[in-house]
Protein backbone atom coordinates (compact mmCIF):
# COMPACT_ATOMS: atom_id res chain seq x y z
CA UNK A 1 -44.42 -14.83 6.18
CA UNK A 2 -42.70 -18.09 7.05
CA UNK A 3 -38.69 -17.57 8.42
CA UNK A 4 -36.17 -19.64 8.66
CA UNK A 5 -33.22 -18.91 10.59
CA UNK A 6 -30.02 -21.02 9.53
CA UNK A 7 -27.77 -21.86 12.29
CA UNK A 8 -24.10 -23.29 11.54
CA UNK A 9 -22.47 -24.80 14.90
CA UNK A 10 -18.74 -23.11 15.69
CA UNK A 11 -15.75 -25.11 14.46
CA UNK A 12 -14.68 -25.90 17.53
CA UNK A 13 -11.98 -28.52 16.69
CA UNK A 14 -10.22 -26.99 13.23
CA UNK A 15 -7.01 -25.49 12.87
CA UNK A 16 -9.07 -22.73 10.60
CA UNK A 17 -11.94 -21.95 12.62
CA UNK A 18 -14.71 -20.69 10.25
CA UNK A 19 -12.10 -19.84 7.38
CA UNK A 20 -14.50 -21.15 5.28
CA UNK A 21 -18.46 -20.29 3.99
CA UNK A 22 -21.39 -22.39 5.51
CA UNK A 23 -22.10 -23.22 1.52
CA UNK A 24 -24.88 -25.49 2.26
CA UNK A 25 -27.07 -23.25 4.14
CA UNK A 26 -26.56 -20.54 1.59
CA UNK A 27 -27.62 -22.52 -1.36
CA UNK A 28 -30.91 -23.41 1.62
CA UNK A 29 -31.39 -19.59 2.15
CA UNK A 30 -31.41 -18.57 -1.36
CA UNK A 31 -33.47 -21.39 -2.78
CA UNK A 32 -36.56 -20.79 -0.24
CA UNK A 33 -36.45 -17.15 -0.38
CA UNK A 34 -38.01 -17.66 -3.62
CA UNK A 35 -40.76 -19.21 -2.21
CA UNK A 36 -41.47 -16.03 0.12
CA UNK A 37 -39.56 -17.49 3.31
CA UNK A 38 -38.22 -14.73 5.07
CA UNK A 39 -34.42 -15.98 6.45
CA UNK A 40 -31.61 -15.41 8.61
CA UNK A 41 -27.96 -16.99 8.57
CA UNK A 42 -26.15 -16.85 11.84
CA UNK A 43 -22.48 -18.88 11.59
CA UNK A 44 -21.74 -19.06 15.33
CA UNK A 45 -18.20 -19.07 14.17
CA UNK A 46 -18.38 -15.33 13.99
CA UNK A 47 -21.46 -14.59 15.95
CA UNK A 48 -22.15 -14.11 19.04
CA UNK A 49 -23.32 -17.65 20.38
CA UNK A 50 -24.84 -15.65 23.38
CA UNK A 51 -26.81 -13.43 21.43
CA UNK A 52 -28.53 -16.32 19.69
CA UNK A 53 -30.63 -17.95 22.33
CA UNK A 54 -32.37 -14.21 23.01
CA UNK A 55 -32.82 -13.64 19.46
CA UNK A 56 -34.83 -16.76 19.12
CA UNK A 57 -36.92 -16.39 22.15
CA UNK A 58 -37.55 -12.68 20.90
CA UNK A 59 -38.20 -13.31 17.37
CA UNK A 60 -39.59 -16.55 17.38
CA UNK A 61 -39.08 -18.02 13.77
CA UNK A 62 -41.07 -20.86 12.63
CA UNK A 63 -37.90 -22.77 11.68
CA UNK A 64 -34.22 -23.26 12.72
CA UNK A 65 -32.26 -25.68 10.15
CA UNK A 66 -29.11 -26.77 11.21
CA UNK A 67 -25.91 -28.19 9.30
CA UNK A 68 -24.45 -30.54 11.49
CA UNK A 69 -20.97 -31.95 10.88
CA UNK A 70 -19.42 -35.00 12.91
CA UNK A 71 -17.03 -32.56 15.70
CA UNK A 72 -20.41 -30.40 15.88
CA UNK A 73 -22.69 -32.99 16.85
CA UNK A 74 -22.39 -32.72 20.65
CA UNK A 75 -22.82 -28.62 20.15
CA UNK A 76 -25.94 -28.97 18.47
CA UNK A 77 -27.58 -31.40 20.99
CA UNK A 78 -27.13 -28.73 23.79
CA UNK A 79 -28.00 -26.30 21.51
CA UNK A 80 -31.28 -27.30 20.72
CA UNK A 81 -31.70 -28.12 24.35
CA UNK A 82 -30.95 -25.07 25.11
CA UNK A 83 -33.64 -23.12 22.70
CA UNK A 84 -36.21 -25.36 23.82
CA UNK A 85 -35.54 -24.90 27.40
CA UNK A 86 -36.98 -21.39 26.49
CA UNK A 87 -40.52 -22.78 25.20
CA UNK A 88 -39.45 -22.85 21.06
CA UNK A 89 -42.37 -23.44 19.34
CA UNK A 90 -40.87 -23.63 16.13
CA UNK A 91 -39.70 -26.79 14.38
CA UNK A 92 -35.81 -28.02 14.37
CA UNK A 93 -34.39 -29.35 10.79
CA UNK A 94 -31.06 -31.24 11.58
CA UNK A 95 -29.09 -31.49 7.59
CA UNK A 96 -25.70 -31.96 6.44
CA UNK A 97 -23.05 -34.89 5.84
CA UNK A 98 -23.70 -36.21 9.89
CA UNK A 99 -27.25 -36.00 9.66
CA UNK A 100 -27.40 -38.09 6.52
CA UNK A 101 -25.37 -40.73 8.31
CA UNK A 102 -26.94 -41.06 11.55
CA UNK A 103 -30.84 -40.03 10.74
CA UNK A 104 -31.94 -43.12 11.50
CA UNK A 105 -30.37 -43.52 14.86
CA UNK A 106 -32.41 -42.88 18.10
CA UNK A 107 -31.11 -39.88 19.58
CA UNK A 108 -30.86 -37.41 16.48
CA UNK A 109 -34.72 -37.80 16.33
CA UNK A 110 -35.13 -37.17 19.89
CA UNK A 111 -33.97 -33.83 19.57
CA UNK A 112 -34.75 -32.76 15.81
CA UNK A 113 -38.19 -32.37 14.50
CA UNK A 114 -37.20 -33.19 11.10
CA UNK A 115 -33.88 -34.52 9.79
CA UNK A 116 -33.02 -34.68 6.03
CA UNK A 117 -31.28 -37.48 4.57
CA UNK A 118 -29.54 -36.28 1.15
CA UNK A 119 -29.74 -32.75 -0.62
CA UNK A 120 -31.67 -30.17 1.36
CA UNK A 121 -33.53 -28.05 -0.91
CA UNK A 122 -36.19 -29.63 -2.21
CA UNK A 123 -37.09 -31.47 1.19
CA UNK A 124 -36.51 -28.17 3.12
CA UNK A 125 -39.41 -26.75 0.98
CA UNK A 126 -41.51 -30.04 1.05
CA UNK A 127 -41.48 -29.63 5.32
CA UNK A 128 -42.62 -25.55 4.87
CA UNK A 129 -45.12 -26.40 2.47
CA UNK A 130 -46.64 -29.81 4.47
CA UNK A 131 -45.20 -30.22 7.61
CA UNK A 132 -44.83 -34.14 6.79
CA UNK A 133 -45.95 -36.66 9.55
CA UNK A 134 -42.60 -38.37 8.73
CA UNK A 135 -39.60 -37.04 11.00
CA UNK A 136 -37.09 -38.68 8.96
CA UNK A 137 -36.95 -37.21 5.35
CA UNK A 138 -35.64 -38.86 1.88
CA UNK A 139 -34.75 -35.83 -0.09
CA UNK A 140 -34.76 -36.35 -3.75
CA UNK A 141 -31.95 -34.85 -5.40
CA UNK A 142 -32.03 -31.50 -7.22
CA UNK A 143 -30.97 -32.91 -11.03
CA UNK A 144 -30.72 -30.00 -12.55
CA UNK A 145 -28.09 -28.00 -10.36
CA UNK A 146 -28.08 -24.67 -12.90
CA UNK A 147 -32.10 -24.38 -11.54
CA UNK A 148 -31.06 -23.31 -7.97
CA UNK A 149 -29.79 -19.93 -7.80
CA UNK A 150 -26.57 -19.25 -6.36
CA UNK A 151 -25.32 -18.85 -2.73
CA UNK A 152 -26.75 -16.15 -0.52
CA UNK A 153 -23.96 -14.57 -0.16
CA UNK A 154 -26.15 -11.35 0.89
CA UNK A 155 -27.31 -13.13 4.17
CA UNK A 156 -23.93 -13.08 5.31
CA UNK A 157 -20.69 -10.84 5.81
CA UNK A 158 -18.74 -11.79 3.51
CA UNK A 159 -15.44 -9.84 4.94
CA UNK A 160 -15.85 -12.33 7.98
CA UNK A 161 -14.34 -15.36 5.83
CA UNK A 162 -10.43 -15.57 5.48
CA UNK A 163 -9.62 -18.52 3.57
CA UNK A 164 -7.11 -17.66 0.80
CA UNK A 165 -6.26 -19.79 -2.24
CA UNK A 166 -2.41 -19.44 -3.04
CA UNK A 167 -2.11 -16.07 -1.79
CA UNK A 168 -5.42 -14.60 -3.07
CA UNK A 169 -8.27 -14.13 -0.98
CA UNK A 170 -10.37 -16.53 -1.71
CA UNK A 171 -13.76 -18.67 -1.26
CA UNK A 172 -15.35 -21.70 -1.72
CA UNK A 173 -17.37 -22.82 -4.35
CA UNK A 174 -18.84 -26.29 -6.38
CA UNK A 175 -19.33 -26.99 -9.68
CA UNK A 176 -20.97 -30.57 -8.96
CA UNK A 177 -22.05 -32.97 -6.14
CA UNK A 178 -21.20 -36.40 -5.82
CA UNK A 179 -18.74 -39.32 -6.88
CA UNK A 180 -18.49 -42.53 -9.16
CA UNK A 181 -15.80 -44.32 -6.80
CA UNK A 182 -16.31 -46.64 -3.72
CA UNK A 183 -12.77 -45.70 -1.19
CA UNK A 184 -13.73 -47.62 1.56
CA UNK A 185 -12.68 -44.70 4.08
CA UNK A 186 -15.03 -41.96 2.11
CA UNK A 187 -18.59 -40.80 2.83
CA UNK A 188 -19.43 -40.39 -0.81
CA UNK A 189 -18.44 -44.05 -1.81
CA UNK A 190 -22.23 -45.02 -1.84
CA UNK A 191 -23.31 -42.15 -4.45
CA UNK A 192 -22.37 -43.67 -7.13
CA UNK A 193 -23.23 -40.80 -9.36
CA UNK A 194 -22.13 -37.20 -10.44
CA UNK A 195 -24.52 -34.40 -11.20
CA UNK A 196 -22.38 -31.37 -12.31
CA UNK A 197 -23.33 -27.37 -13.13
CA UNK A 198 -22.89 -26.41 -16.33
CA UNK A 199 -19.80 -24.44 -17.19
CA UNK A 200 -21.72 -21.03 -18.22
CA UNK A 201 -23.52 -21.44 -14.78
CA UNK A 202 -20.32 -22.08 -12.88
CA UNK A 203 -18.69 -18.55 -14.81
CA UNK A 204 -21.74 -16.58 -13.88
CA UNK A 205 -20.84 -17.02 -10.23
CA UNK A 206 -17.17 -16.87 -10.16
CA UNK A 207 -18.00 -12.91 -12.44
CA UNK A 208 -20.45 -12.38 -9.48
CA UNK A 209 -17.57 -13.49 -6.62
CA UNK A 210 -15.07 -11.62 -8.71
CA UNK A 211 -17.08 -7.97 -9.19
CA UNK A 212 -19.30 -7.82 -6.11
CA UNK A 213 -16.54 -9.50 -3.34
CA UNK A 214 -13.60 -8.77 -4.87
CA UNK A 215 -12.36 -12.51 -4.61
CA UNK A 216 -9.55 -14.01 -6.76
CA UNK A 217 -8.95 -17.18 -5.35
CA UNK A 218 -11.67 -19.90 -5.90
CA UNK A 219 -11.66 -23.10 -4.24
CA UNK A 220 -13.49 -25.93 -5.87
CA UNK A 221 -14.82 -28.57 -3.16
CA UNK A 222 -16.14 -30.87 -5.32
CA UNK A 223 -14.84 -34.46 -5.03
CA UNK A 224 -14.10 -35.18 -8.61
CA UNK A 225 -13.77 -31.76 -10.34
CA UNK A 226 -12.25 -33.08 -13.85
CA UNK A 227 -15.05 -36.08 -14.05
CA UNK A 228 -15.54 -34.99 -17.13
CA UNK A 229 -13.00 -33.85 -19.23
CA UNK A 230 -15.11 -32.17 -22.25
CA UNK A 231 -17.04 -30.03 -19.56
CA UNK A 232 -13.97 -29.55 -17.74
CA UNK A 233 -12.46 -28.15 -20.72
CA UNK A 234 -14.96 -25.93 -21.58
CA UNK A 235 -15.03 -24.25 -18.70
CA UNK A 236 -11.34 -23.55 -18.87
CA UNK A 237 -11.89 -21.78 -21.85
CA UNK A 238 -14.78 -19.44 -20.78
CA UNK A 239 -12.54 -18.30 -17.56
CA UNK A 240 -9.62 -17.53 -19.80
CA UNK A 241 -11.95 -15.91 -22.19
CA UNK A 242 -13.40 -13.58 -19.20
CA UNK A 243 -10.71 -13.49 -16.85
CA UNK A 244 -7.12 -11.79 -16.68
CA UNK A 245 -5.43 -15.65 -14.91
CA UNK A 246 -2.68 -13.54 -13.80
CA UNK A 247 -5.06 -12.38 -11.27
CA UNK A 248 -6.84 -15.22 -10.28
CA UNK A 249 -6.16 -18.50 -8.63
CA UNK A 250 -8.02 -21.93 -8.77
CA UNK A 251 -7.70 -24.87 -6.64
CA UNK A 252 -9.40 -28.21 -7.52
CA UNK A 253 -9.79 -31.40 -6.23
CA UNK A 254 -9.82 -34.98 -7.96
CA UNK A 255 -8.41 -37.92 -8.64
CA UNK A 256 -4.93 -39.39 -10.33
CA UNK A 257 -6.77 -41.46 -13.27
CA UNK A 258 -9.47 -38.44 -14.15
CA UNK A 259 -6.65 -36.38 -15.48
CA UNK A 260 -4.94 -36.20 -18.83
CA UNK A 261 -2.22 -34.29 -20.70
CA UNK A 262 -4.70 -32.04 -22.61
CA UNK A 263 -6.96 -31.01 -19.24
CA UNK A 264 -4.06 -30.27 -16.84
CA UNK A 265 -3.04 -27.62 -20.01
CA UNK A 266 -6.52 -26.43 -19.76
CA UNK A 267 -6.63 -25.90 -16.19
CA UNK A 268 -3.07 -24.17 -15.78
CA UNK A 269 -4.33 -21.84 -18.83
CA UNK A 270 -7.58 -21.12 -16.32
CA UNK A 271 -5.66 -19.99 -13.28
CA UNK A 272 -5.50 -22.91 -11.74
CA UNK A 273 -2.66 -23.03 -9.44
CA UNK A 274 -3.10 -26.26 -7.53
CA UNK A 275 -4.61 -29.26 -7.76
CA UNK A 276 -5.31 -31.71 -5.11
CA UNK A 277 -4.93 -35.35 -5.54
CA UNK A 278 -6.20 -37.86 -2.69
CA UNK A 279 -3.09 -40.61 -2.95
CA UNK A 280 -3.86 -42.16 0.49
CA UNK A 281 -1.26 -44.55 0.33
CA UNK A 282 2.19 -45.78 -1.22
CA UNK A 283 1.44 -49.38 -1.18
CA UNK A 284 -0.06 -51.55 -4.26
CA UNK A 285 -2.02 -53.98 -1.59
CA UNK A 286 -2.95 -51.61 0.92
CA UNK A 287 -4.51 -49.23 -2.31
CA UNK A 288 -6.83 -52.47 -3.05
CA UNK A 289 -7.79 -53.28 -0.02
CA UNK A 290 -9.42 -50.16 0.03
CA UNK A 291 -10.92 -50.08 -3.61
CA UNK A 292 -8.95 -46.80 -4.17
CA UNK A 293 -9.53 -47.91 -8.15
CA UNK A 294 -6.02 -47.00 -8.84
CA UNK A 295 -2.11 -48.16 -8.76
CA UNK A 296 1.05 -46.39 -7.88
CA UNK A 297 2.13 -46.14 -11.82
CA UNK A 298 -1.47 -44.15 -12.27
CA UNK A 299 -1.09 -42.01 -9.07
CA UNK A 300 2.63 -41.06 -10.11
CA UNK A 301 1.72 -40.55 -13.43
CA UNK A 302 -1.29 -37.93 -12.68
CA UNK A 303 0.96 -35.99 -10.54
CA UNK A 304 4.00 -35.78 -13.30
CA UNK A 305 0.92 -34.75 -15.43
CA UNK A 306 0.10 -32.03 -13.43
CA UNK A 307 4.06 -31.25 -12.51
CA UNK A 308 4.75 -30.55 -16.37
CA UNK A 309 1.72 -28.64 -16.96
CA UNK A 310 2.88 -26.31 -14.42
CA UNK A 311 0.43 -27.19 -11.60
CA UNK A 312 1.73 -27.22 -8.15
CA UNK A 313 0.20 -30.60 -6.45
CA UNK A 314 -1.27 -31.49 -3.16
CA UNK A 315 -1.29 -35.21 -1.86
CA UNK A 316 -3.78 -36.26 0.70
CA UNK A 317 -2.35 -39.55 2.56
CA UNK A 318 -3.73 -41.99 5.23
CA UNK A 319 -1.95 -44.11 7.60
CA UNK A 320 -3.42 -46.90 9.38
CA UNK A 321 -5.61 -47.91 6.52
CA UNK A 322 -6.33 -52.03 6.34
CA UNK A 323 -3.85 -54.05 6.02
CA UNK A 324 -1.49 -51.47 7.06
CA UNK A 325 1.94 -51.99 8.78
CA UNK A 326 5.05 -50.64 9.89
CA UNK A 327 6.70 -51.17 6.48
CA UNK A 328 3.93 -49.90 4.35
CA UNK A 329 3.53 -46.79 6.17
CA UNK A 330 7.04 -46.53 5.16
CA UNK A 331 6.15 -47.53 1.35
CA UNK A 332 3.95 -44.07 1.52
CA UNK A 333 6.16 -42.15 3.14
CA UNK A 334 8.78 -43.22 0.53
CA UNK A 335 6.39 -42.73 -1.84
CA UNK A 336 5.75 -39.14 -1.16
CA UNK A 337 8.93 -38.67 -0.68
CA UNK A 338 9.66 -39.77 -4.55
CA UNK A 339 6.49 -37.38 -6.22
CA UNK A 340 6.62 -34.01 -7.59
CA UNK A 341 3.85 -32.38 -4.99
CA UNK A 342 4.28 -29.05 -3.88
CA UNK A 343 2.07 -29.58 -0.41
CA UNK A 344 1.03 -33.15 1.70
CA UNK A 345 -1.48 -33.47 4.09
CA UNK A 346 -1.12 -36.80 6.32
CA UNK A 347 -4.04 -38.34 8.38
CA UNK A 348 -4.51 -41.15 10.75
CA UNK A 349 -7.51 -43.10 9.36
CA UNK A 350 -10.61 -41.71 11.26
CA UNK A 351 -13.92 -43.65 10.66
CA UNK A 352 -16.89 -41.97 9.92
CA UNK A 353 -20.69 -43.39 9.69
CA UNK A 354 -22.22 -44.76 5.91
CA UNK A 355 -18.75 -45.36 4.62
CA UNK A 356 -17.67 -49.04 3.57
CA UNK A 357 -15.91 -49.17 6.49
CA UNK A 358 -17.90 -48.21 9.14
CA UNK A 359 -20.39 -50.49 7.92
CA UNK A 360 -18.67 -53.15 7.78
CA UNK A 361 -15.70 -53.48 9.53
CA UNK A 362 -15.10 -56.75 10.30
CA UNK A 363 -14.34 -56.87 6.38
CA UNK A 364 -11.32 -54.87 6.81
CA UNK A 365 -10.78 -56.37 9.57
CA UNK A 366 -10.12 -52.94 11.95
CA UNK A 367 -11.85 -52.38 15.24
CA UNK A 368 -13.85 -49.12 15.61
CA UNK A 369 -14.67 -47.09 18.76
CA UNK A 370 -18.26 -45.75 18.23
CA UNK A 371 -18.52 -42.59 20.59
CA UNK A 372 -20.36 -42.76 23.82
CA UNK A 373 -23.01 -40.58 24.46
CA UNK A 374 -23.33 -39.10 21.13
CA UNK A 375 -19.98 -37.62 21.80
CA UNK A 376 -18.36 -37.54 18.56
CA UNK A 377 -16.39 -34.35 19.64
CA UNK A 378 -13.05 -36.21 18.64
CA UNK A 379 -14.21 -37.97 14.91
CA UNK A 380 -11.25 -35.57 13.33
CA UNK A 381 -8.08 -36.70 11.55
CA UNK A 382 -5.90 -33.05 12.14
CA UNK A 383 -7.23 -30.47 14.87
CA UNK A 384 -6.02 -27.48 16.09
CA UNK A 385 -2.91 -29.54 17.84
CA UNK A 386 -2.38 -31.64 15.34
CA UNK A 387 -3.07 -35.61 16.37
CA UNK A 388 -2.98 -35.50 19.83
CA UNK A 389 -6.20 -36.85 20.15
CA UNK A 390 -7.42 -40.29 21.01
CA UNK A 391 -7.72 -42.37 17.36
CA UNK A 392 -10.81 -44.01 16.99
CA UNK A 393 -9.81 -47.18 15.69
CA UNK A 394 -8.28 -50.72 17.15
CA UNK A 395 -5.96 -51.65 14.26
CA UNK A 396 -4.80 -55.30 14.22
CA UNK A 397 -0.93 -54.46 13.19
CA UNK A 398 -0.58 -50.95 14.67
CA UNK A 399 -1.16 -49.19 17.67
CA UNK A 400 -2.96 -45.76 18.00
CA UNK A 401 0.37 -44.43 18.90
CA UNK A 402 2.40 -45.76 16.31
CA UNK A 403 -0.48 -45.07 13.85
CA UNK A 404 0.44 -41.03 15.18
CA UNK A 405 4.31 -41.37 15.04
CA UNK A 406 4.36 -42.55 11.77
CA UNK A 407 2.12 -39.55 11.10
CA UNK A 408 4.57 -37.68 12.35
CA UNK A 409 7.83 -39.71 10.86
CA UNK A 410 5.77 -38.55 7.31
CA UNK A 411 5.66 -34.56 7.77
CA UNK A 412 9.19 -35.00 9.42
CA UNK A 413 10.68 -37.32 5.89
CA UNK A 414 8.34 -35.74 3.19
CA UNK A 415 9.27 -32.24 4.42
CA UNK A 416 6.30 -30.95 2.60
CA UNK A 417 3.97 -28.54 3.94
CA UNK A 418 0.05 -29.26 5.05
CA UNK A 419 -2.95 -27.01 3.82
CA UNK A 420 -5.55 -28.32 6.15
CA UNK A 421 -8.59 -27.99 3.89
């Protein structure tokens, strides 16, 4: 029998170190187990990343797929020189957001015998069943997202992940993949597309999370949760039909302009509790310049719509976006200042690869420092002290350290507190 042995890297930079579940590599697991592949999940967050490296060389699997994220690029490298070192035979799949966005540079396929560029499940299978010539693979994407089945959540201890969601121990979940919008700052601005679960789906998982784990809090981490407001709807109604939402909690993500009087109703009928809202900035000009696709009248107006519905709101802001200066990093923190939100996370802009920016930065006219070495250890807006860390931008107006005091002057005015995921 063909195994697979699923390896995420250790948050090493993250305020919440492994809070969270490796949801990527579950949905992997439990999608080629069908096919008879025998796997393993280790999250060397909470496993011994000692114990590992003898467990390979013992048990020899014929694959190792990693999720690689930016901070745990550097990790993996050594990692997999590290398992070769003790004569690996196997084959090394390199997935996730990082992958996707750097698959085509040299060193990634020095190291990785395969690396998958999109959704993993279908090409995962496509490399067990052909072992392609191609080291570089184009996943399609799964269409239908109700025809994988859900997490494994059995190929992992579940009582190892703390996150909570407003007080209520919690986990993570998605109802969709993808986005519509372009923010020049975002690694989904080149999707251009939404494929979404449908809500019957979506309740057949949180029943499973609620009776088997005993969870109450779920976290949606999809980018655009209320893209569609009929499905969005919908599923409101089947959790208040199944659910007591006194006991539950539901945290969503999307955007000011994707939300209307009737659907924050539905969602604070559901259990939701907060939404988050990704504001970025309290400036009209610096908002175009990076095709945000909304004003300040639509981003105040989606948070009052959530405020008299009852939901409690979370703003995500950026400083040092183009075009920025002193006195519109003041506009946002004036602006924040002037919303109903409950909770504000503040970032210095951070650039990552594939995103409008990154590709093209001479169009927003902002310098980037592209890591050395593959050493991409410090790509993070917040880490575990906060932003002490070396910003990896040359912005024409600002410099790194007033880009980080003004970070500061905003959690010191706004007085709101941070949620770091």
């Amino acid at each position: 029998m063909t195994s697979v042995y699923f390896i995420n890297p250790p948050d090493l930079f993250l305020e919440k170190r492994g809070d969270r579940l490796p949801l990527g590599l579950l949905y992997l697991s439990s999608y080629v187990k069908q096919f008879n592949v025998n796997t393993e999940i280790w999250d060397l967050n909470h496993d011994n990343n000692d114990d590992i490296y003898n467990y390979i060389e013992v048990h020899t699997p014929d694959y190792i797929c990693i999720s690689v994220a930016v901070t745990s690029y550097k990790w993996t490298i050594e990692f997999i020189k590290k398992v070769k070192s003790k004569n690996f035979k196997g084959k090394i799949i390199g997935g996730g957001n990082h992958i996707t966005n750097i698959a085509l540079d040299k060193e990634p396929q020095e190291h990785f015998d395969y690396l998958v560029i999109g959704d993993g499940e279908l090409a995962l299978r496509n490399i067990i069943d052909n072992n392609p010539k191609e080291k570089v693979i184009m996943s399609n994407d799964v269409e239908d997202l109700d025809s994988l089945p859900f997490p494994d959540y059995e190929g992992i201890r579940m009582s190892n992940y703390k996150m909570t969601v407003d007080g209520r121990k919690g986990t993570s979940l998605v109802a969709s993949r993808g986005c519509f919008f372009s923010c020049a700052y975002c690694g989904s601005a080149k999707i251009h597309k939404v494929r979404a679960r449908s809500p019957q789906n979506i309740l057949r998982e949180m029943k499973l999370l609620y009776s088997k784990y005993d969870i109450r809090g779920f976290y949606f981490g999809d980018d655009i949760f209320t893209h569609n407001f009929k499905k969005t709807i919908e599923l409101c109604e089947l959790i208040k039909q199944n659910f007591d939402t006194n006991e539950i909690a539901i945290r969503v993500t999307t955007r000011s302009t994707l939300l209307n009087k009737e659907v924050c109703g539905a969602l604070k009928h559901a259990g939701v509790t907060i939404v988050s809202i990704g504001l970025e900035s309290g400036n009209e000009k610096i908002l175009q310049n990076i095709n945000k696709g909304e004003t300040l009248e639509q981003q105040r107006k989606g948070v009052e719509l959530c405020h008299d519905a009852g939901l409690k709101v979370k703003g995500f802001f950026i400083i040092g976006l183009p075009g920025e200066t002193k006195e519109t990093a003041l506009d946002t923190i004036n602006f924040a200042k002037s919303l109903n939100i409950a909770y504000a996370d503040c970032y210095p802009l951070t650039p990552y690869p594939n995103t409008p920016l990154w590709d093209n930065p001479e169009k927003y006219n902002i310098k980037i420092i592209k890591p050395i070495d593959g050493n991409w250890d410090e790509y993070f807006q917040i880490g575990r002290s906060g932003v002490n860390h070396d910003l990896k931008i040359i912005h024409p107006n600002l410099s790194n350290d007033e880009i980080k005091e003004l970070v500061n002057l905003f959690n010191k005015e706004v007085k709101k507190p941070g949620m770091t995921y």
